[in-house]
N, C-alpha and C. Protein backbone atom coordinates (compact mmCIF):
# COMPACT_ATOMS: atom_id res chain seq x y z
N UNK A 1 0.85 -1.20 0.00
CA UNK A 1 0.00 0.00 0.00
C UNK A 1 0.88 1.24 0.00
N UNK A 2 0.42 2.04 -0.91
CA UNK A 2 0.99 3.27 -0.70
C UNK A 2 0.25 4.69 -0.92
N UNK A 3 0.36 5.90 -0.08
CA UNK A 3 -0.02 7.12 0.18
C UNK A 3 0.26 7.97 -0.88
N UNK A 4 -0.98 8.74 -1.57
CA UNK A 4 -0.38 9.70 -2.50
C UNK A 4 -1.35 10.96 -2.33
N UNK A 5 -1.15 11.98 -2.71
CA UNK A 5 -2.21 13.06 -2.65
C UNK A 5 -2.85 13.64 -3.32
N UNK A 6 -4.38 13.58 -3.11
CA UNK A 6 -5.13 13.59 -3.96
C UNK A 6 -5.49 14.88 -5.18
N UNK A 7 -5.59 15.07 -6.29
CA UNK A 7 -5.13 15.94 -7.20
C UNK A 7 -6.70 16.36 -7.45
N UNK A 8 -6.69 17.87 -6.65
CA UNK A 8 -7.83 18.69 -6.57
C UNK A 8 -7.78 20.43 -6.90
N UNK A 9 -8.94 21.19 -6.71
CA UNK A 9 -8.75 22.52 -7.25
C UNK A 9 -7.81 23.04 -5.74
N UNK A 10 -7.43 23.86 -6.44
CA UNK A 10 -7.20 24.95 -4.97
C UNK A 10 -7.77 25.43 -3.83
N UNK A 11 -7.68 25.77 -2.69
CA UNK A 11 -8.47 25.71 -1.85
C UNK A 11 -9.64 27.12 -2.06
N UNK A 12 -8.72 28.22 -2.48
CA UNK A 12 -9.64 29.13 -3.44
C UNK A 12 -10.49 28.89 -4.32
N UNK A 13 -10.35 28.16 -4.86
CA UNK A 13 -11.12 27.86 -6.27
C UNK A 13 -11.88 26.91 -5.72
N UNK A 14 -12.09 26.06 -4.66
CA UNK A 14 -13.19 24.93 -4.35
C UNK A 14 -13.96 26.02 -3.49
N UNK A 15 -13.78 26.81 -2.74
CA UNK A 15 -14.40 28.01 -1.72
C UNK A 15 -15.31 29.07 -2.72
N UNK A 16 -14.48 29.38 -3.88
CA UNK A 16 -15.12 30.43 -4.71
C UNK A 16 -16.71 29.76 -5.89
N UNK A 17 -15.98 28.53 -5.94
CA UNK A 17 -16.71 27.53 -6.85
C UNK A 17 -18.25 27.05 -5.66
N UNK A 18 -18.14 26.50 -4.48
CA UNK A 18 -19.06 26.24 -3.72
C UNK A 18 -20.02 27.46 -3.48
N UNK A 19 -19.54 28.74 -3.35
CA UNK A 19 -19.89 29.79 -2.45
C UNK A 19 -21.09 30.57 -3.61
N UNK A 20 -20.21 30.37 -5.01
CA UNK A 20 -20.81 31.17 -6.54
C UNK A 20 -22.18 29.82 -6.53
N UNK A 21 -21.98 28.79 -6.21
CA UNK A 21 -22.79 28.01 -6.08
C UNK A 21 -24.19 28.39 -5.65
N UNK A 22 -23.99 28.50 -4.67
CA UNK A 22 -24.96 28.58 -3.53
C UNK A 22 -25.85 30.07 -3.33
N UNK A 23 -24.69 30.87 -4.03
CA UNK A 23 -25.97 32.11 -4.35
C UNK A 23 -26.27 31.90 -5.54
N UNK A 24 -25.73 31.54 -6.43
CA UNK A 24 -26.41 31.38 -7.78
C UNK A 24 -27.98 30.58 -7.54
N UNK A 25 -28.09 29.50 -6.53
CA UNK A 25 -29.09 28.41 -6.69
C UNK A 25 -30.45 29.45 -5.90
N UNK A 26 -29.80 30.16 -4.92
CA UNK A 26 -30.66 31.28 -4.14
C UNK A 26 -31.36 31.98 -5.34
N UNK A 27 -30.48 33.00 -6.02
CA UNK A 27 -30.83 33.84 -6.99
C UNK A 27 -31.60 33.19 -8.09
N UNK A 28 -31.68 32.29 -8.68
CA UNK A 28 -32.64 31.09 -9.36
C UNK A 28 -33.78 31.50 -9.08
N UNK A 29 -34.02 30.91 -8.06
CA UNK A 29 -35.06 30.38 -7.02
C UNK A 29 -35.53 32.10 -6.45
N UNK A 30 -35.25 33.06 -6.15
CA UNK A 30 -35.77 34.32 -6.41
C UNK A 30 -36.02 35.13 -7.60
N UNK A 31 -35.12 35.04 -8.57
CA UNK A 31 -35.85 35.12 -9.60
C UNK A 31 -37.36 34.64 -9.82
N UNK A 32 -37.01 33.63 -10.16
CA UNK A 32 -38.53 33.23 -11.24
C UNK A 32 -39.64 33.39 -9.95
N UNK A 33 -39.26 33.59 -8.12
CA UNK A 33 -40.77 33.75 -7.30
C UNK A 33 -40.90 35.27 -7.43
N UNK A 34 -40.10 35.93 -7.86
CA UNK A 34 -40.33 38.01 -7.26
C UNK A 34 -40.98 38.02 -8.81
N UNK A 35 -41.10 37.52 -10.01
CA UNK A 35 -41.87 37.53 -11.14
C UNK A 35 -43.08 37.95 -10.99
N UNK A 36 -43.79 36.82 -9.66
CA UNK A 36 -45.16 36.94 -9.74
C UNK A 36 -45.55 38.20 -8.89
N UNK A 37 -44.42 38.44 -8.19
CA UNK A 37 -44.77 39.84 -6.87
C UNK A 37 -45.63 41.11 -7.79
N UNK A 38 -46.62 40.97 -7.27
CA UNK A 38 -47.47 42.61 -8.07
C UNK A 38 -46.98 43.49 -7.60
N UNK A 39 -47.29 44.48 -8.83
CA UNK A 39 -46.27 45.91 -9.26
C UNK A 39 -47.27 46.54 -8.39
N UNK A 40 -48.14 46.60 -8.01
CA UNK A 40 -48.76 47.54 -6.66
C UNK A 40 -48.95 46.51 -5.49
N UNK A 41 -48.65 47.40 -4.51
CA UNK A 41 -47.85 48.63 -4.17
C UNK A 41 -46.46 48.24 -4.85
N UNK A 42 -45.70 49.60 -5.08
CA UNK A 42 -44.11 49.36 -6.21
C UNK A 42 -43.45 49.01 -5.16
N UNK A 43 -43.46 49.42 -3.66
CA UNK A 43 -42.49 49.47 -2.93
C UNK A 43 -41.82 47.77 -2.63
N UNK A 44 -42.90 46.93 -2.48
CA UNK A 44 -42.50 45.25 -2.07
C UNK A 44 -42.02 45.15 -3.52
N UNK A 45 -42.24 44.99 -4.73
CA UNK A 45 -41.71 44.66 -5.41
C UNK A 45 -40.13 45.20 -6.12
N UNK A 46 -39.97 46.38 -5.64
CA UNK A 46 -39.00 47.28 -6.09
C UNK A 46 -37.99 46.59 -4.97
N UNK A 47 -38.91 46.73 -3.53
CA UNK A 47 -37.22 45.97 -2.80
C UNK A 47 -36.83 44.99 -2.87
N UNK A 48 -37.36 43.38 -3.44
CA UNK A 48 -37.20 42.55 -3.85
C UNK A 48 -36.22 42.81 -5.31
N UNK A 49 -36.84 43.37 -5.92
CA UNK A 49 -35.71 43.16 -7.53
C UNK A 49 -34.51 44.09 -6.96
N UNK A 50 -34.24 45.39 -6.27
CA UNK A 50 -33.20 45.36 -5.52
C UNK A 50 -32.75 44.23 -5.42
N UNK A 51 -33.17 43.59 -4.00
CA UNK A 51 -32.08 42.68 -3.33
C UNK A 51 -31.87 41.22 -4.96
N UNK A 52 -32.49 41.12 -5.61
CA UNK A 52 -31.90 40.35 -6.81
C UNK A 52 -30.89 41.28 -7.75
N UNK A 53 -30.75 41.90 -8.00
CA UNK A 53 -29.95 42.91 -8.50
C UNK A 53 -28.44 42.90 -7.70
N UNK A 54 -28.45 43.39 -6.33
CA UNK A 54 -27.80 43.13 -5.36
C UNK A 54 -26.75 42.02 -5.08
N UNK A 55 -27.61 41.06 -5.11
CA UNK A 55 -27.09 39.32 -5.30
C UNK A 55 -26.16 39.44 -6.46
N UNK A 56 -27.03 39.86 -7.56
CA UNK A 56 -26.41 39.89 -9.00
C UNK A 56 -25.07 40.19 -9.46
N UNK A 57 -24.70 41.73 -8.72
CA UNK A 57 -23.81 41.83 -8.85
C UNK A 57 -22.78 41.29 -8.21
N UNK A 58 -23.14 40.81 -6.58
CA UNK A 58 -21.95 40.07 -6.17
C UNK A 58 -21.57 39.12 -6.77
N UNK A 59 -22.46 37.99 -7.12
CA UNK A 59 -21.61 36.87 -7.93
C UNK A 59 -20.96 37.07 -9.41
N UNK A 60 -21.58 38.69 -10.13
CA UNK A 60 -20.68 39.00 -11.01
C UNK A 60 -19.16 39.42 -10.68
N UNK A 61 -18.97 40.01 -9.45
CA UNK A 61 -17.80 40.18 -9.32
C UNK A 61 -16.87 38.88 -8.38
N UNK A 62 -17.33 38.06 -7.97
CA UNK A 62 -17.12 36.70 -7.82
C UNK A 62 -16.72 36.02 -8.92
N UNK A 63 -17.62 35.88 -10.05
CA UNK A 63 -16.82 34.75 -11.01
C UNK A 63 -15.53 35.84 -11.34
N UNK A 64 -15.69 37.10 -12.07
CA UNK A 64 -14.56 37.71 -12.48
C UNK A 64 -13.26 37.14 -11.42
N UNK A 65 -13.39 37.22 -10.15
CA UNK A 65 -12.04 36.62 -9.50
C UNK A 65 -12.15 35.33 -9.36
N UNK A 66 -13.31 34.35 -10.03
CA UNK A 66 -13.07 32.81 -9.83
C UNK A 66 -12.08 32.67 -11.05
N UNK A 67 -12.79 33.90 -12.31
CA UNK A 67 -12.21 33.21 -13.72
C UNK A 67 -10.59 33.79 -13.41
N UNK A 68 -10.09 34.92 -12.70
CA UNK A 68 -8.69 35.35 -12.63
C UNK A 68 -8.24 34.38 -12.11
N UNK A 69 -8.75 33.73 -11.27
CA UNK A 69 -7.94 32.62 -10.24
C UNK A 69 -7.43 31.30 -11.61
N UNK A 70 -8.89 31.44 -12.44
CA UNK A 70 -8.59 29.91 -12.66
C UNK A 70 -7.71 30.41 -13.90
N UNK A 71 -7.34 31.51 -14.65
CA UNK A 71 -6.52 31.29 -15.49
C UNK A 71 -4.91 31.54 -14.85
N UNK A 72 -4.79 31.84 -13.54
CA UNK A 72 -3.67 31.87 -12.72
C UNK A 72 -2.91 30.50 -12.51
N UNK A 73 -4.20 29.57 -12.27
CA UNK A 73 -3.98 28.43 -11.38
C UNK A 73 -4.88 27.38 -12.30
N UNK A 74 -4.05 26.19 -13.33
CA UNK A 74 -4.67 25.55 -13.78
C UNK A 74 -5.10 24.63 -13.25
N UNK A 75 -6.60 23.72 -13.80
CA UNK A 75 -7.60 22.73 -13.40
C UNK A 75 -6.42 21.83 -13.01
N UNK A 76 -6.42 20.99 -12.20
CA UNK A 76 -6.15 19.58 -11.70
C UNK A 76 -6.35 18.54 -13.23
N UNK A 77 -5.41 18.13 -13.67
CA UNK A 77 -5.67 16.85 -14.88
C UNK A 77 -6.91 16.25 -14.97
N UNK A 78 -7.75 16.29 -15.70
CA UNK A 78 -8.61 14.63 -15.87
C UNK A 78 -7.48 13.11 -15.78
N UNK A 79 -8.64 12.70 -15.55
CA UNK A 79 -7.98 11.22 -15.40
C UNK A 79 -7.52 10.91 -16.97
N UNK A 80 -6.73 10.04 -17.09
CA UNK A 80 -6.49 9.87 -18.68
C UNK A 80 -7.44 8.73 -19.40
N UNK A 81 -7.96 7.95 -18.72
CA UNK A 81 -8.88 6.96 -19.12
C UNK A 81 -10.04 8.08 -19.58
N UNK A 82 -9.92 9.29 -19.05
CA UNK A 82 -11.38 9.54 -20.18
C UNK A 82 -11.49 9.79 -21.41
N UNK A 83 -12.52 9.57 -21.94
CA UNK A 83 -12.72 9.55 -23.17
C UNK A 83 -12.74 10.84 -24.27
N UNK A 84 -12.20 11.31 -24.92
CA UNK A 84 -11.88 12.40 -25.57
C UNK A 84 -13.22 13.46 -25.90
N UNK A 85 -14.52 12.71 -25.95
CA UNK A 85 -15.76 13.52 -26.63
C UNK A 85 -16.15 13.98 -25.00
N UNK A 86 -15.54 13.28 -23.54
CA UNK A 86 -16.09 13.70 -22.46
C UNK A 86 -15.16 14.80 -21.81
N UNK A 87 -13.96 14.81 -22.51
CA UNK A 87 -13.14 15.84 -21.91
C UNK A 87 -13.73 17.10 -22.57
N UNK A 88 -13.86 17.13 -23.48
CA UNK A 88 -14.65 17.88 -24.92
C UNK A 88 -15.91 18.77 -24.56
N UNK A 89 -16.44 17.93 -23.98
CA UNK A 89 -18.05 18.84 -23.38
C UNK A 89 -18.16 19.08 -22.11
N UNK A 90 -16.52 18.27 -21.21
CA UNK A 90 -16.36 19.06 -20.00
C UNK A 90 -15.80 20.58 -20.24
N UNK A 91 -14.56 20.51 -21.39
CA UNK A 91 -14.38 22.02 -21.41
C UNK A 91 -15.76 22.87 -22.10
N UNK A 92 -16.15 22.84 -23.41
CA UNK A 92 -17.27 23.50 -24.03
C UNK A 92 -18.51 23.68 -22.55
N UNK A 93 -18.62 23.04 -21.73
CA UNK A 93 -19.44 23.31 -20.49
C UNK A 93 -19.68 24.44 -19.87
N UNK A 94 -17.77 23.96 -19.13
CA UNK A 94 -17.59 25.10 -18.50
C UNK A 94 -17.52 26.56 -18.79
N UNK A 95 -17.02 26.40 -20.17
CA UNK A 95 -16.89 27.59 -21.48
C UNK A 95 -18.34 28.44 -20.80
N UNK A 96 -19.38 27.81 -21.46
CA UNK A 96 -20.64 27.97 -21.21
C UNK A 96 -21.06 28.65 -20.05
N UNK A 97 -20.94 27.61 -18.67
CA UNK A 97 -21.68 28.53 -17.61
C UNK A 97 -20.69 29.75 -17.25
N UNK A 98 -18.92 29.74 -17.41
CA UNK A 98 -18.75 30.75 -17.11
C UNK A 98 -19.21 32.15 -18.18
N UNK A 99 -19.63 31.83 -19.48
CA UNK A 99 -20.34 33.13 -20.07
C UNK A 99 -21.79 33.26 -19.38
N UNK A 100 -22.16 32.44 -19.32
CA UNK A 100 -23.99 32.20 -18.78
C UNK A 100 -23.14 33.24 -17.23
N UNK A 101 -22.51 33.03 -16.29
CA UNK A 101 -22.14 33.69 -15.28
C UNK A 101 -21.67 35.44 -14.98
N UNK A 102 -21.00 35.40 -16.72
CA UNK A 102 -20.64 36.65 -16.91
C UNK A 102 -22.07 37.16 -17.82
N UNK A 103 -23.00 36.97 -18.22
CA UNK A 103 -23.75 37.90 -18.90
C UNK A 103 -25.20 37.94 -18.65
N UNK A 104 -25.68 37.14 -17.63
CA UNK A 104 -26.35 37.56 -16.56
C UNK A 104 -26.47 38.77 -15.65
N UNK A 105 -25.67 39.28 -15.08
CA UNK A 105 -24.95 40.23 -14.42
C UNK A 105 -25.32 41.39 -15.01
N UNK A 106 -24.36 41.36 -16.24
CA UNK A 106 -23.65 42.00 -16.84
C UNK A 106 -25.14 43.31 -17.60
N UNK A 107 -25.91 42.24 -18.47
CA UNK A 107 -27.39 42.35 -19.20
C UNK A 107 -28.20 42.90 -17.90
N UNK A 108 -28.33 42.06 -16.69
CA UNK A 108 -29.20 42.77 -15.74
C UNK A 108 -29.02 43.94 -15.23
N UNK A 109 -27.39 44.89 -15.20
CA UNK A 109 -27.34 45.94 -14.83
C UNK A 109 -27.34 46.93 -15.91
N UNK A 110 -26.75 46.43 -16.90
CA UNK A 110 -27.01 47.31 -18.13
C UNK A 110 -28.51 47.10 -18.31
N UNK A 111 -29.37 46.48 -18.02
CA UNK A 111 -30.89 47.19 -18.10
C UNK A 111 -31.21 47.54 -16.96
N UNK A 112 -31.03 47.51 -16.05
CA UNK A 112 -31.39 48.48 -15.06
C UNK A 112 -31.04 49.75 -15.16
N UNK A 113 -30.15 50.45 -16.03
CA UNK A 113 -29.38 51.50 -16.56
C UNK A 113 -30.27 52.33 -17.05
N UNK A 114 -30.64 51.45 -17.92
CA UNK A 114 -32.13 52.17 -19.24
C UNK A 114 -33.17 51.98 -18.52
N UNK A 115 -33.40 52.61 -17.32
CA UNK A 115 -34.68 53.27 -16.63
C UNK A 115 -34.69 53.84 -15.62
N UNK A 116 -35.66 54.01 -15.60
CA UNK A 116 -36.07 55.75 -14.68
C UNK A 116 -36.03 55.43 -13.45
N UNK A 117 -35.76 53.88 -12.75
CA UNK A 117 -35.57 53.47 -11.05
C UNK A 117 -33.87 53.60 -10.87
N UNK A 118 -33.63 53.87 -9.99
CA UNK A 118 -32.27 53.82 -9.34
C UNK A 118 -31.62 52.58 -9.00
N UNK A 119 -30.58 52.19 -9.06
CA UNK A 119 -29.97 50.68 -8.60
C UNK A 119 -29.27 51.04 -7.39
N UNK A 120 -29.82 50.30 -6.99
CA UNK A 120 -29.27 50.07 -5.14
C UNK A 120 -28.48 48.58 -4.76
N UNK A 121 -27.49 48.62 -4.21
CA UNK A 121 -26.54 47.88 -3.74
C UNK A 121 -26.82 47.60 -2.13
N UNK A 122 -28.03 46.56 -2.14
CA UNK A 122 -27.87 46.39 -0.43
C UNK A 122 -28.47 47.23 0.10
N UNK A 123 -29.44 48.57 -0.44
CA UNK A 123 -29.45 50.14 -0.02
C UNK A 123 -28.52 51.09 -0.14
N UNK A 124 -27.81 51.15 -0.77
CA UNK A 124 -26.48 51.91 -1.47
C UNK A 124 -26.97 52.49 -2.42
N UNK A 125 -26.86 53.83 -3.12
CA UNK A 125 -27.31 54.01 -4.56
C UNK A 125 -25.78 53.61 -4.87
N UNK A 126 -25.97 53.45 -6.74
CA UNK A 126 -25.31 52.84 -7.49
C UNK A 126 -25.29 53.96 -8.55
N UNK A 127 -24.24 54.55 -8.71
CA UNK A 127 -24.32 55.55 -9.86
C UNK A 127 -24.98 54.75 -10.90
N UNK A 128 -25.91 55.71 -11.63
CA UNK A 128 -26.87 55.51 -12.67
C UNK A 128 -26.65 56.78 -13.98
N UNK A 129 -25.74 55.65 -14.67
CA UNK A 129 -25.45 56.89 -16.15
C UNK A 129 -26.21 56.20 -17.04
N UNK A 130 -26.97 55.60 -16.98
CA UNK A 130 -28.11 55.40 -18.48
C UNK A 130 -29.36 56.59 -18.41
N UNK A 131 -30.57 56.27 -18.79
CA UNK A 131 -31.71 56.98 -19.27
C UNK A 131 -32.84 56.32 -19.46
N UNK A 132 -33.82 56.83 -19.19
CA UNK A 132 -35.23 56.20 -20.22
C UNK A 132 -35.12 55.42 -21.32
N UNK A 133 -34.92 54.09 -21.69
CA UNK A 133 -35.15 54.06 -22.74
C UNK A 133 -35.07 52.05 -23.28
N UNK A 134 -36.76 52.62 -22.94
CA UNK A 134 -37.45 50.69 -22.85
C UNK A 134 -36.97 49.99 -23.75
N UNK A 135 -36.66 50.51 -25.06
CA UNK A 135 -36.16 49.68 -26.31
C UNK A 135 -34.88 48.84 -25.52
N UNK A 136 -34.16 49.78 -25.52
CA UNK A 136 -32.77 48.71 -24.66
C UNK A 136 -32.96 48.37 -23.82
N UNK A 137 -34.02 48.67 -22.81
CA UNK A 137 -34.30 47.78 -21.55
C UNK A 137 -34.87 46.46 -21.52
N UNK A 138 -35.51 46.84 -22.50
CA UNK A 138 -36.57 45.37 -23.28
C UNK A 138 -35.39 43.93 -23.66
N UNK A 139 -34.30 44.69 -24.36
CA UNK A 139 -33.73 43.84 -25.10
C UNK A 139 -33.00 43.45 -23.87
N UNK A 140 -31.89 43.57 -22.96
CA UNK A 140 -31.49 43.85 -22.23
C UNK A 140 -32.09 42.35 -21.31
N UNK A 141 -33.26 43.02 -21.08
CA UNK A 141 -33.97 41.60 -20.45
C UNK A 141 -34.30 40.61 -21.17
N UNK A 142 -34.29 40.20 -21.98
CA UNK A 142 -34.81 39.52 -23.20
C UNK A 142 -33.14 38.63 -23.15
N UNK A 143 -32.20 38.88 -23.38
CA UNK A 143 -30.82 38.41 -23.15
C UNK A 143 -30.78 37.54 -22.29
N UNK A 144 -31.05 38.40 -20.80
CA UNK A 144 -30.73 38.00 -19.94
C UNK A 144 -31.82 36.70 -19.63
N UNK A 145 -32.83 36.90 -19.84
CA UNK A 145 -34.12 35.48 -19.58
C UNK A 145 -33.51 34.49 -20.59
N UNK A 146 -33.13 34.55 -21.33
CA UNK A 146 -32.64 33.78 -22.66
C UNK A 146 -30.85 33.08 -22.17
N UNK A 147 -30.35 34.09 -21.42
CA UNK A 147 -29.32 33.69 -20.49
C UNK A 147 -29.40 32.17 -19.59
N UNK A 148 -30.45 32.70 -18.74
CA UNK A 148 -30.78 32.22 -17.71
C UNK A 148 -31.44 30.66 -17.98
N UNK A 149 -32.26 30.76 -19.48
CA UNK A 149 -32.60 29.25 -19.24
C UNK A 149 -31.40 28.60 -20.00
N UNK A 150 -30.55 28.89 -20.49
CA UNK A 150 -29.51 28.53 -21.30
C UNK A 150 -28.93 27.70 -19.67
N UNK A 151 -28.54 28.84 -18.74
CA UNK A 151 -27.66 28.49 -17.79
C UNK A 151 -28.40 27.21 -17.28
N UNK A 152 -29.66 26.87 -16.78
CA UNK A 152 -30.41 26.30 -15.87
C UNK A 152 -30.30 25.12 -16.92
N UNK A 153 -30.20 24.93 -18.36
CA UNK A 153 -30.04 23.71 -19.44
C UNK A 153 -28.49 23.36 -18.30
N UNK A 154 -27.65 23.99 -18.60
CA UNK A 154 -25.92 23.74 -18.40
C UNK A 154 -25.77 23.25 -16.81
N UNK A 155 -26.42 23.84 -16.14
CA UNK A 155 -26.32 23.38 -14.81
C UNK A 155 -27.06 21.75 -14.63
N UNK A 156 -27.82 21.65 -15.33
CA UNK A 156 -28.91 20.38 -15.09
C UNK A 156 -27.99 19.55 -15.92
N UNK A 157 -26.90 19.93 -16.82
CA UNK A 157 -25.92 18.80 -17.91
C UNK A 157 -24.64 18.52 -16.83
N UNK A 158 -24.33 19.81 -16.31
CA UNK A 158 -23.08 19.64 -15.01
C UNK A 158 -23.57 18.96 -14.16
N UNK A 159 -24.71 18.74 -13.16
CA UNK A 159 -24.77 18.33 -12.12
C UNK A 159 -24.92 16.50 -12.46
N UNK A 160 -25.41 16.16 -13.70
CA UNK A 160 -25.60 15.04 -14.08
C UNK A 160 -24.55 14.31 -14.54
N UNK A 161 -23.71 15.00 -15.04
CA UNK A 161 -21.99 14.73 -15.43
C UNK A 161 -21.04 14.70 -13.59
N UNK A 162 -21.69 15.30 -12.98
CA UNK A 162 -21.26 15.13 -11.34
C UNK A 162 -21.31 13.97 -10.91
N UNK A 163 -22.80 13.68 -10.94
CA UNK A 163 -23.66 12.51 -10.19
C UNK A 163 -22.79 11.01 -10.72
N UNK A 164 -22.76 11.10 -12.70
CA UNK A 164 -22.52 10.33 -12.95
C UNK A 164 -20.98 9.97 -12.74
N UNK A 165 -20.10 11.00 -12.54
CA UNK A 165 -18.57 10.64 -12.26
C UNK A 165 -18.48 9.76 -10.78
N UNK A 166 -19.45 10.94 -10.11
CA UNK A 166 -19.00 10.20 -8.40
C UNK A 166 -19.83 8.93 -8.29
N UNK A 167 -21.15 8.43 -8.78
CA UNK A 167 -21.92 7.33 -8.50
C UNK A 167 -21.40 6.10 -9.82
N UNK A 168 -21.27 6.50 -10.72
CA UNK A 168 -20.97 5.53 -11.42
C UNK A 168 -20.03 4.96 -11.84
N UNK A 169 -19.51 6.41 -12.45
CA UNK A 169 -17.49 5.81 -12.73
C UNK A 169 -16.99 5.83 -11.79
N UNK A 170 -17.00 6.62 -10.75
CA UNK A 170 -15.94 6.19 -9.20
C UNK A 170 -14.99 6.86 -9.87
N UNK A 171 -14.61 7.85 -10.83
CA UNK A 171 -13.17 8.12 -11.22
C UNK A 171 -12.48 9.36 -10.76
N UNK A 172 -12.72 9.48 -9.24
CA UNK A 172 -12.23 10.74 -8.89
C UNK A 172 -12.31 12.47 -9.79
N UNK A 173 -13.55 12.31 -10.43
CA UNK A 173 -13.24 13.67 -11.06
C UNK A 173 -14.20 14.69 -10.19
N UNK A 174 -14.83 14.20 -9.29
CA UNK A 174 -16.03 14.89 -8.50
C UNK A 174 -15.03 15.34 -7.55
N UNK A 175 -14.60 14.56 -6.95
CA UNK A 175 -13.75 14.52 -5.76
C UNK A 175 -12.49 15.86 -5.94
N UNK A 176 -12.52 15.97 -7.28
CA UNK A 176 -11.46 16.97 -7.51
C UNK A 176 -12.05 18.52 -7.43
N UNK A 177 -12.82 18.35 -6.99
CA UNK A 177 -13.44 19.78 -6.11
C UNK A 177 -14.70 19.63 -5.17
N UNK A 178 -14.80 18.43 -4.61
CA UNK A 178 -15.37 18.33 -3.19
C UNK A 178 -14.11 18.06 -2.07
N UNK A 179 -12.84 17.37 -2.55
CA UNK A 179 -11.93 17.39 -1.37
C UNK A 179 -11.20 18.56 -1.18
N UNK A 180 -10.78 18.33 0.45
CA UNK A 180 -9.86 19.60 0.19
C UNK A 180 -8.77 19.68 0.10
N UNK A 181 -7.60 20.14 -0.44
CA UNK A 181 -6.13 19.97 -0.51
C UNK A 181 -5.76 19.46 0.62
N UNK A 182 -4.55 18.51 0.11
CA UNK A 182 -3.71 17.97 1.33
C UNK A 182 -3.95 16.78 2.34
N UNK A 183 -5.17 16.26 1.77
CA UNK A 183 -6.02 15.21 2.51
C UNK A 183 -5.52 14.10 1.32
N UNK A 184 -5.61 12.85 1.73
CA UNK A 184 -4.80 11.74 0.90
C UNK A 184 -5.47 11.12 0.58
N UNK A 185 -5.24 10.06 -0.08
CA UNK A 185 -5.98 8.72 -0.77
C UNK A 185 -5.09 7.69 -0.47
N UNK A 186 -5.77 6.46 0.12
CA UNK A 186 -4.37 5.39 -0.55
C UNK A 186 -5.29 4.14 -1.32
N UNK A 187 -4.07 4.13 -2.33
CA UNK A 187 -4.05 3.37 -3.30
C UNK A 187 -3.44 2.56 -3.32
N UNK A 188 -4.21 1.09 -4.23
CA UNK A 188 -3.33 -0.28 -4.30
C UNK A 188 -2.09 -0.07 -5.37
N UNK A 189 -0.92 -0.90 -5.05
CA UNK A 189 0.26 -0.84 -6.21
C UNK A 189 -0.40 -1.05 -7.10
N UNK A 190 0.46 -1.20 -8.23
CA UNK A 190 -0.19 -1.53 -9.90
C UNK A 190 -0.07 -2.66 -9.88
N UNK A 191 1.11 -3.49 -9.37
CA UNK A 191 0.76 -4.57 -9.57
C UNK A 191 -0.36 -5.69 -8.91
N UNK A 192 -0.93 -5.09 -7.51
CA UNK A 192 -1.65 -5.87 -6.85
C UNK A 192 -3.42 -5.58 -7.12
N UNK A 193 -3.24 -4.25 -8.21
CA UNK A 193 -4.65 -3.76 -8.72
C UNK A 193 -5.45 -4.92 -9.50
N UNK A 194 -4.05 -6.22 -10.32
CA UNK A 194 -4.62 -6.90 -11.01
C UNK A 194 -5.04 -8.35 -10.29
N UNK A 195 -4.32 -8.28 -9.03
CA UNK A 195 -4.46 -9.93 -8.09
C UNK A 195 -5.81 -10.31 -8.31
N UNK A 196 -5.76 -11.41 -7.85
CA UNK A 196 -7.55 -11.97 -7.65
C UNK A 196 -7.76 -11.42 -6.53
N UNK A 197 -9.34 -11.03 -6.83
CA UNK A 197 -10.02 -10.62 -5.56
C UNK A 197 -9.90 -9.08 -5.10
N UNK A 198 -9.00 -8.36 -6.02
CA UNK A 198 -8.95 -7.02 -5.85
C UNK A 198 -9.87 -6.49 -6.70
């Protein structure tokens, strides 16, 4: 038997990756319920798309330092047994939600720009250099809804490409950002991988 260590993201990048997680699944899940909130009285509904707005921008400026991190600090290897069309639509994936991550954000504040309400940060005003002007606000949102089910397709293809690495193949690729650095594995030699009964 011998001790080796297990080949995972950074401890940044599993913290930034869990954390972008977990408000992203929040912000989802407020989205599509503050939809139905009626526009009278403006005030409940105005402080609700605030605090989504709010959210919004933090995890926009979150991925920007997930994506600095990760072109700082490259992914951990795939295993080499995988198969070339799965390494393929693991990168084109990620490609994906990190644009779905960046233009979410990005579309929701640039239409909040093009209108006559103020953007608030938490209760902060937010300098506001746009104007009146529904045409681009329209589109603006129209992006961004078009964003969003794009993302919610990509997330439902990632989490199933998760499930299936850790439940089925067993091939450590889940594990390479649920463990945390510095924690070990042990593994059988090569030669005793093939004995009977192993």
């Amino acid at each position: 038997m011998r001790t080796t260590t297990a080949e995972t993201y950074s401890r940044t990048a599993i913290v930034l990756h869990w954390l972008i997680a977990l408000l992203v699944l929040g912000q989802l899940a407020l989205g599509w319920w503050m939809i139905d909130i009626p526009k009278q009285p403006v005030g409940l509904r105005a402080w609700w798309f605030n605090i989504h707005k709010s959210i919004g921008m933090t995890i926009g400026v979150l991925v920007v330092a997930r994506v600095a991190w990760r072109l700082a600090h490259p992914a951990p290897p795939l295993p080499e047994t995988l198969p070339l069309w799965q390494r393929t639509g693991a990168r084109v994936s990620h490609f994906g939600l990190y644009a779905c991550l960046l233009i979410m954000p990005v579309t929701g504040y640039l239409g909040s720009n093009f209108t006559k309400y103020p953007i608030k940060y938490f209760g902060y005003a937010v300098p506001h250099w746009g104007w009146d002007a529904p045409v681009l606000k329209e589109l603006m949102s129209q992006i961004h809804f078009a964003t969003v089910i794009v993302f919610m397709l990509l997330i439902a293809l990632h989490l199933s490409a998760a499930f299936k690495h850790l439940l089925i193949s067993r091939d450590r690729v889940f594990q390479r950002m649920w463990c945390w650095p510095g924690k070990t594995t042990r593994e059988l030699p090569s030669d005793a991988a093939h004995a009977p009964g192993v």
